[in-house]
C-alpha atoms as a PDB file:
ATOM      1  CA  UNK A   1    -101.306 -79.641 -19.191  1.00  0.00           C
ATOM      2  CA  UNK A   2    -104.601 -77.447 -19.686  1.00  0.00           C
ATOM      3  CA  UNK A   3    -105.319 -74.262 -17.797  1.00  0.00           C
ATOM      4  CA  UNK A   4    -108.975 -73.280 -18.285  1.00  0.00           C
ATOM      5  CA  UNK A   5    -108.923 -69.316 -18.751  1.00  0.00           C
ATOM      6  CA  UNK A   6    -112.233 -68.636 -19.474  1.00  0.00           C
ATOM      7  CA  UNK A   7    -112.777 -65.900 -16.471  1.00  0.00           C
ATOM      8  CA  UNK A   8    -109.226 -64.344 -17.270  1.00  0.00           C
ATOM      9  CA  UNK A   9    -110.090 -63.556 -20.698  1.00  0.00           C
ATOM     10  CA  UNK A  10    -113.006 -61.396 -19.311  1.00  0.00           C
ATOM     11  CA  UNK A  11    -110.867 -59.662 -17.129  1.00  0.00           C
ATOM     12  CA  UNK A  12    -108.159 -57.501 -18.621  1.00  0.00           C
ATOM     13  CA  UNK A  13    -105.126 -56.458 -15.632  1.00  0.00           C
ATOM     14  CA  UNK A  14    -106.193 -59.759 -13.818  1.00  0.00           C
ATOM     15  CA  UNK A  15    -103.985 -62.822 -12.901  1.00  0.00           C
ATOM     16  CA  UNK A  16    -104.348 -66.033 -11.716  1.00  0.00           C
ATOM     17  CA  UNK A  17    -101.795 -68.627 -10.234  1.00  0.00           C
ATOM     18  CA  UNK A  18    -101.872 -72.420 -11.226  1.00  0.00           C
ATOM     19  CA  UNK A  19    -100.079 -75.415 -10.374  1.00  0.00           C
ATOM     20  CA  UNK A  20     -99.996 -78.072 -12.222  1.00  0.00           C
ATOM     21  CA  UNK A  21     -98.773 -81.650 -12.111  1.00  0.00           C
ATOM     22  CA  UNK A  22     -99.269 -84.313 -15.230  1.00  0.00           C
ATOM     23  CA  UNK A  23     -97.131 -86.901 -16.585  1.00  0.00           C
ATOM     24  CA  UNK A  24     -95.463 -85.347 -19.939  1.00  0.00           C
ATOM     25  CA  UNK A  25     -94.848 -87.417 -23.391  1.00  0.00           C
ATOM     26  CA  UNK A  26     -91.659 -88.925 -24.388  1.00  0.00           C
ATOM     27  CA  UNK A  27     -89.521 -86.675 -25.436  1.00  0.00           C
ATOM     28  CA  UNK A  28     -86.749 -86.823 -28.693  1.00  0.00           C
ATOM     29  CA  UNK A  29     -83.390 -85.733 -28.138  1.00  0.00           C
ATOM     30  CA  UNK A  30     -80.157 -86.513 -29.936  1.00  0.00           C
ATOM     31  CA  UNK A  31     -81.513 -90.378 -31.117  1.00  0.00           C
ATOM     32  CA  UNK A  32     -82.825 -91.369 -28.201  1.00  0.00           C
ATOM     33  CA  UNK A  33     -86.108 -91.829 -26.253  1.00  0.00           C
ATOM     34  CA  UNK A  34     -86.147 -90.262 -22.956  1.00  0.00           C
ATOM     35  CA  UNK A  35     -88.931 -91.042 -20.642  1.00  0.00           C
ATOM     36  CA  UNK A  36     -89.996 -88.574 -17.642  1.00  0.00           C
ATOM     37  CA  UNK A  37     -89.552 -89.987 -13.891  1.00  0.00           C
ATOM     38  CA  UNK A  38     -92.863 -89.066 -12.453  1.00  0.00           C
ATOM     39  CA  UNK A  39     -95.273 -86.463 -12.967  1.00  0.00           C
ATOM     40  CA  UNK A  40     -93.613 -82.753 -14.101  1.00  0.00           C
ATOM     41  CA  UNK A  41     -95.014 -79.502 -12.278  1.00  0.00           C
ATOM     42  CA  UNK A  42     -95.475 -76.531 -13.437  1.00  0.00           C
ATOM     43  CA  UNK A  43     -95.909 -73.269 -11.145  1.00  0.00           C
ATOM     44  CA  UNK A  44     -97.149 -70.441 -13.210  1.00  0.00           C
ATOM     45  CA  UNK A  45     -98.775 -67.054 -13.072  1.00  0.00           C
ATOM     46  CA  UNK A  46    -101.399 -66.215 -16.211  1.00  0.00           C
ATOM     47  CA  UNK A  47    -101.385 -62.628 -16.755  1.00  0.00           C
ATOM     48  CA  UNK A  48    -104.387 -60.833 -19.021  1.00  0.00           C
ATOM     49  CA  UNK A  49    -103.216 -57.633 -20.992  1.00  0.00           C
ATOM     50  CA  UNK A  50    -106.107 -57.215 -22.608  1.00  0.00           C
ATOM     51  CA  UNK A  51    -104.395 -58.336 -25.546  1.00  0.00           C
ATOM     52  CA  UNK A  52    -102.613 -61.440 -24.888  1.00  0.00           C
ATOM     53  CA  UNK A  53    -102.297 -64.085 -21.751  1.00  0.00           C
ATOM     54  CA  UNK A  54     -98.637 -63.984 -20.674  1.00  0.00           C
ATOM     55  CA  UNK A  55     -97.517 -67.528 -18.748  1.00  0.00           C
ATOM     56  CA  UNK A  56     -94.927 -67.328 -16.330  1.00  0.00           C
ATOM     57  CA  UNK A  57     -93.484 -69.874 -14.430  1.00  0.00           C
ATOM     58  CA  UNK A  58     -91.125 -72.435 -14.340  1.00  0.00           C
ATOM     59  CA  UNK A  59     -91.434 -76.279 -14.881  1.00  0.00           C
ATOM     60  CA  UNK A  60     -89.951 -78.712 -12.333  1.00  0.00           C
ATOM     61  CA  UNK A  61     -89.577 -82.433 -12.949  1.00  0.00           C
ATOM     62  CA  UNK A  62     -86.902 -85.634 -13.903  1.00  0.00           C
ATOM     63  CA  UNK A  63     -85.749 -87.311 -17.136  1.00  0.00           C
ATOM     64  CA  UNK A  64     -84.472 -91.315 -17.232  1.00  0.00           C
ATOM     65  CA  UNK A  65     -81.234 -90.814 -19.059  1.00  0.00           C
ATOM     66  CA  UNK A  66     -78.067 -92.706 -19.292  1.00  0.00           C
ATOM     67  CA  UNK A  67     -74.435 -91.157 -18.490  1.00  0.00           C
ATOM     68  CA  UNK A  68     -72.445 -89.898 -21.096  1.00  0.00           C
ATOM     69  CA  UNK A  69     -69.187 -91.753 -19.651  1.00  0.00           C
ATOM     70  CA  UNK A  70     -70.513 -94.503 -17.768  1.00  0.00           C
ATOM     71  CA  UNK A  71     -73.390 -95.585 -19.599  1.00  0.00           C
ATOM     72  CA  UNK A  72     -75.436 -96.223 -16.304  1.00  0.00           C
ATOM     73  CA  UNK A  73     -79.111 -95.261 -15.698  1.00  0.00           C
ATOM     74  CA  UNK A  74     -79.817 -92.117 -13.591  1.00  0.00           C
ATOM     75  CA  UNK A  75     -82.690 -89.279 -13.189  1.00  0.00           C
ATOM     76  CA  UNK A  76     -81.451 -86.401 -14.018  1.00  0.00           C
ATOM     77  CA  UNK A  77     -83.423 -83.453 -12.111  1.00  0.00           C
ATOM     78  CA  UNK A  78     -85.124 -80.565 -14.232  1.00  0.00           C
ATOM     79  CA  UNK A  79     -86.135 -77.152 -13.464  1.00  0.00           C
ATOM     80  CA  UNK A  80     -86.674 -74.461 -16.225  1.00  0.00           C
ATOM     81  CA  UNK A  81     -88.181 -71.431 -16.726  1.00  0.00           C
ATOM     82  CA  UNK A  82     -91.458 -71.137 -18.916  1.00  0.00           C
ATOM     83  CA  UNK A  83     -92.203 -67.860 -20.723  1.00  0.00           C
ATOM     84  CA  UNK A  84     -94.732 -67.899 -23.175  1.00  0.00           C
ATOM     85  CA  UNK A  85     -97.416 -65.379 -25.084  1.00  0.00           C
ATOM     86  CA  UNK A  86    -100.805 -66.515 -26.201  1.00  0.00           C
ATOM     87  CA  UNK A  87    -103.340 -64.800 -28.071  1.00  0.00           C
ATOM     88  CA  UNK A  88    -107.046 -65.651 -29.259  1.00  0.00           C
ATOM     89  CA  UNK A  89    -106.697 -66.606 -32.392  1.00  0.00           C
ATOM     90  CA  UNK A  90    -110.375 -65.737 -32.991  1.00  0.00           C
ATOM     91  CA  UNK A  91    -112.177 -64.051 -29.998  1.00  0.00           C
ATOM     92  CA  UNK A  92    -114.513 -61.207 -30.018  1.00  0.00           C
ATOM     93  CA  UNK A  93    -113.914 -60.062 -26.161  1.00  0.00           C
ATOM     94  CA  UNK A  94    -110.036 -59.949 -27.224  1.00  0.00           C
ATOM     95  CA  UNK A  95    -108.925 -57.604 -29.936  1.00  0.00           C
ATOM     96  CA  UNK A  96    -107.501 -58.515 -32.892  1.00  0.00           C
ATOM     97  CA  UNK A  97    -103.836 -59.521 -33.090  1.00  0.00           C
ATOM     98  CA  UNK A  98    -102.182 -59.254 -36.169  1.00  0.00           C
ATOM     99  CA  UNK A  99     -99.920 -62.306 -35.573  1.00  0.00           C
ATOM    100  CA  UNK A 100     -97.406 -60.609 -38.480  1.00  0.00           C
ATOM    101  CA  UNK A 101     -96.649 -57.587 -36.438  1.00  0.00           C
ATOM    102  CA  UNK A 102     -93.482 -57.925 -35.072  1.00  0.00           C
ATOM    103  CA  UNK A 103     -93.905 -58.212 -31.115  1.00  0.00           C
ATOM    104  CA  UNK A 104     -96.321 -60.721 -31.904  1.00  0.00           C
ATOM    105  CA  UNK A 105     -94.092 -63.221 -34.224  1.00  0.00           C
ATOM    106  CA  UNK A 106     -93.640 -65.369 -30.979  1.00  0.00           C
ATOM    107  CA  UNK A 107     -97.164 -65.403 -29.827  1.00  0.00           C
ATOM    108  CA  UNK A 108     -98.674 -68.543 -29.915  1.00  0.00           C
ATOM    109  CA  UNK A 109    -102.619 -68.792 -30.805  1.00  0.00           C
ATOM    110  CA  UNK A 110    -104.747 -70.571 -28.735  1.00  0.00           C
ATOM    111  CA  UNK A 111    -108.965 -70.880 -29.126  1.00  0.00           C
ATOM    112  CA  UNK A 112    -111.467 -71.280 -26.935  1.00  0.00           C
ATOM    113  CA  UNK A 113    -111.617 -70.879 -22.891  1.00  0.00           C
ATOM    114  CA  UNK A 114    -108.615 -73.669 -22.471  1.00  0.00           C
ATOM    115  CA  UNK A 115    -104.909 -73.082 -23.442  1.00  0.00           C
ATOM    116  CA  UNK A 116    -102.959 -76.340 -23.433  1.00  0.00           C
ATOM    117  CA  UNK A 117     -99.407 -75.802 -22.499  1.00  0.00           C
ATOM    118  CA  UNK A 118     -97.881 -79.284 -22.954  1.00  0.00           C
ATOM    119  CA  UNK A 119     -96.258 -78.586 -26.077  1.00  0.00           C
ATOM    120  CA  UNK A 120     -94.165 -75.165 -24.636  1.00  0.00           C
ATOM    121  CA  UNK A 121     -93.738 -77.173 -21.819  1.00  0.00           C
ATOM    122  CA  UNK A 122     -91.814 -79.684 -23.813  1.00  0.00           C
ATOM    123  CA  UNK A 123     -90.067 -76.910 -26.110  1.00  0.00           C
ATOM    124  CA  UNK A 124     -88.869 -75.094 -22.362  1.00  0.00           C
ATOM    125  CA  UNK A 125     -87.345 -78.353 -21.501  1.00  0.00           C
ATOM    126  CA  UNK A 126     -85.623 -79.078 -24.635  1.00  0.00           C
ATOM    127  CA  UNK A 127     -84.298 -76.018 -24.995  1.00  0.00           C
ATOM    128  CA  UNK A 128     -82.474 -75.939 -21.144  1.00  0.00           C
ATOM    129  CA  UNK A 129     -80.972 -79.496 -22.397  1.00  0.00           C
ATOM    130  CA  UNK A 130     -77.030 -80.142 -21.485  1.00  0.00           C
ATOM    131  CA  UNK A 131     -75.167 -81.207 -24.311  1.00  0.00           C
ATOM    132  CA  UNK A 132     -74.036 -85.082 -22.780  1.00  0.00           C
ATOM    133  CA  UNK A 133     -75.613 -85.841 -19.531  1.00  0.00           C
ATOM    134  CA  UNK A 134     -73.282 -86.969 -16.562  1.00  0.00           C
ATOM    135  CA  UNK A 135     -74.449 -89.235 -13.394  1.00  0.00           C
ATOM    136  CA  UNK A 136     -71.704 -87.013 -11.512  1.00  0.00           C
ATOM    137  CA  UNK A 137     -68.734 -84.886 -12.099  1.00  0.00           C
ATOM    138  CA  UNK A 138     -66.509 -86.993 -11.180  1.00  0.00           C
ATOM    139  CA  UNK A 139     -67.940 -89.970 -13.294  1.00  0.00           C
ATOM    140  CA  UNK A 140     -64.897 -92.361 -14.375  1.00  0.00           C
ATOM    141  CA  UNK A 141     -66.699 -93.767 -17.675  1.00  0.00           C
ATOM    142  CA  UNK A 142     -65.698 -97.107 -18.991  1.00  0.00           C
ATOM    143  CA  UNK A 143     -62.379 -98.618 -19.345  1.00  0.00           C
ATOM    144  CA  UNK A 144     -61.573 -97.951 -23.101  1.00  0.00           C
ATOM    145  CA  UNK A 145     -60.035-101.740 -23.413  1.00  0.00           C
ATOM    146  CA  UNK A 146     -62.107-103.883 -21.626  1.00  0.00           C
ATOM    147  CA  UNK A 147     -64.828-102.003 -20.833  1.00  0.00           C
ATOM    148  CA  UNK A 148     -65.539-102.369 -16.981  1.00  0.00           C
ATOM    149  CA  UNK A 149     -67.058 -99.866 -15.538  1.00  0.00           C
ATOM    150  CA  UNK A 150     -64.080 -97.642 -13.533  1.00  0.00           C
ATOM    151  CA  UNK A 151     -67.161 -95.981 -11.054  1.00  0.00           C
ATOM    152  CA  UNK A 152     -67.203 -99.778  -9.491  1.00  0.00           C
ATOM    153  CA  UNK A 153     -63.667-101.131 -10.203  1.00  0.00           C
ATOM    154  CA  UNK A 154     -60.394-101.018 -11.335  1.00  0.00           C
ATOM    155  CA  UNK A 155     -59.704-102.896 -14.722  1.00  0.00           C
ATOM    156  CA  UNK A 156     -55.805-105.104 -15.018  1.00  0.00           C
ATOM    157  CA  UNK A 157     -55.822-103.831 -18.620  1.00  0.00           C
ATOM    158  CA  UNK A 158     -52.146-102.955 -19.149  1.00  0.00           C
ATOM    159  CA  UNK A 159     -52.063 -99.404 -21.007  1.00  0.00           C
ATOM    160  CA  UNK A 160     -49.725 -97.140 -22.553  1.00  0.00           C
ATOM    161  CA  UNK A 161     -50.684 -93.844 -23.053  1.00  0.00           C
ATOM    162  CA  UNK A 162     -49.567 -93.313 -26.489  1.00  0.00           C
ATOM    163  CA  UNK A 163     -50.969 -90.461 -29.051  1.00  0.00           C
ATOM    164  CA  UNK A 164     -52.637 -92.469 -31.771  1.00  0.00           C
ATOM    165  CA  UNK A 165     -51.014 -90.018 -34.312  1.00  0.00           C
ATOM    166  CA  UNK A 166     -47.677 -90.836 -33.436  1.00  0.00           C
ATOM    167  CA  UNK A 167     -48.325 -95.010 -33.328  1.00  0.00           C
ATOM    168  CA  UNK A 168     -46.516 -95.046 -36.350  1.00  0.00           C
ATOM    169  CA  UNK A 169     -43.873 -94.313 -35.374  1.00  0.00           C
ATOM    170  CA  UNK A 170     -43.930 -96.876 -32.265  1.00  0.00           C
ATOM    171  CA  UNK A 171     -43.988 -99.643 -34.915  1.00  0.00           C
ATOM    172  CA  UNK A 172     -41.028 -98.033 -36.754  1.00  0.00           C
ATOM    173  CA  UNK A 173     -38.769 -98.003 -33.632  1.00  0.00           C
ATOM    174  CA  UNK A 174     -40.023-102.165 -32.567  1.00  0.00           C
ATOM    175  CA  UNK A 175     -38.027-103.033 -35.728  1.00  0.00           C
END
């Protein structure tokens, strides 16, 4: 995702809006590959301080994950917000930032008339993550014996709900 901001940098107090729409990378998270299910937007306003380009905006879009209790194959809908700060790392109409100071430890440099947001993009995305992904609240998961699916059927596994700490003590009272 690149913005061309060559006529922002030359005007300091301006904005522009963009929208944006490309199909993202692959993206790592906890072991496994997750794939993006169409294109991802972005909607953002580029602000120039004089000093820096502030992106605002959020990032809409779906992920091809699997449930954490069923194990079944569902997009899981994104949006999240994208807040970033980029300065020339070496531009003469743009004065110097001394990326070391401290409001400027999260700026991110960019050069030339073309700031590529992808990677933030990605980072944004990561970031808004849930911990185990569910198809639905109410998701039944898998039958801990036999495995069916309890979303599409009942299983005839016979259970009994026993504490696994206390099984010892089942065998003790079967003699």
């Amino acid at each position: 995702m690149r913005i061309d901001v060559a006529d922002l940098k030359k005007s300091p107090g301006e904005s522009i809006e963009v929208e944006l729409s490309s199909h993202l990378p692959d993206l790592e998270f906890q072991g496994e590959k997750l794939s993006f299910d169409g294109p991802a937007r972005v909607f953002a306003e580029i602000s120039n301080t004089g000093r820096a380009l502030i992106v605002k905006g959020k990032v809409t879009g779906a992920l091809k994950v699997r449930c954490g209790r069923c194990l079944e194959p569902f997009s899981l809908p994104l949006e999240v917000q994208l807040s970033e700060v980029y300065y020339p790392a070496d531009d003469e109409d743009f004065p110097a930032v001394d990326p070391s100071a401290e409001e400027a430890q999260d700026w991110i440099p960019f050069s030339g008339n073309v700031l590529d947001i992808t990677p933030e993009v990605l980072k944004s995305i990561l970031l808004e993550m849930p911990m185990r992904f569910l198809c639905r609240e109410e998701c039944r998961g898998l039958c801990s014996f036999c495995g069916q699916n309890l979303n599409r059927a009942s299983c005839t596994c016979e259970r009994e709900e026993i504490d696994p700490r206390l099984s010892v003590l089942k065998e003790i009272f079967k003699n």
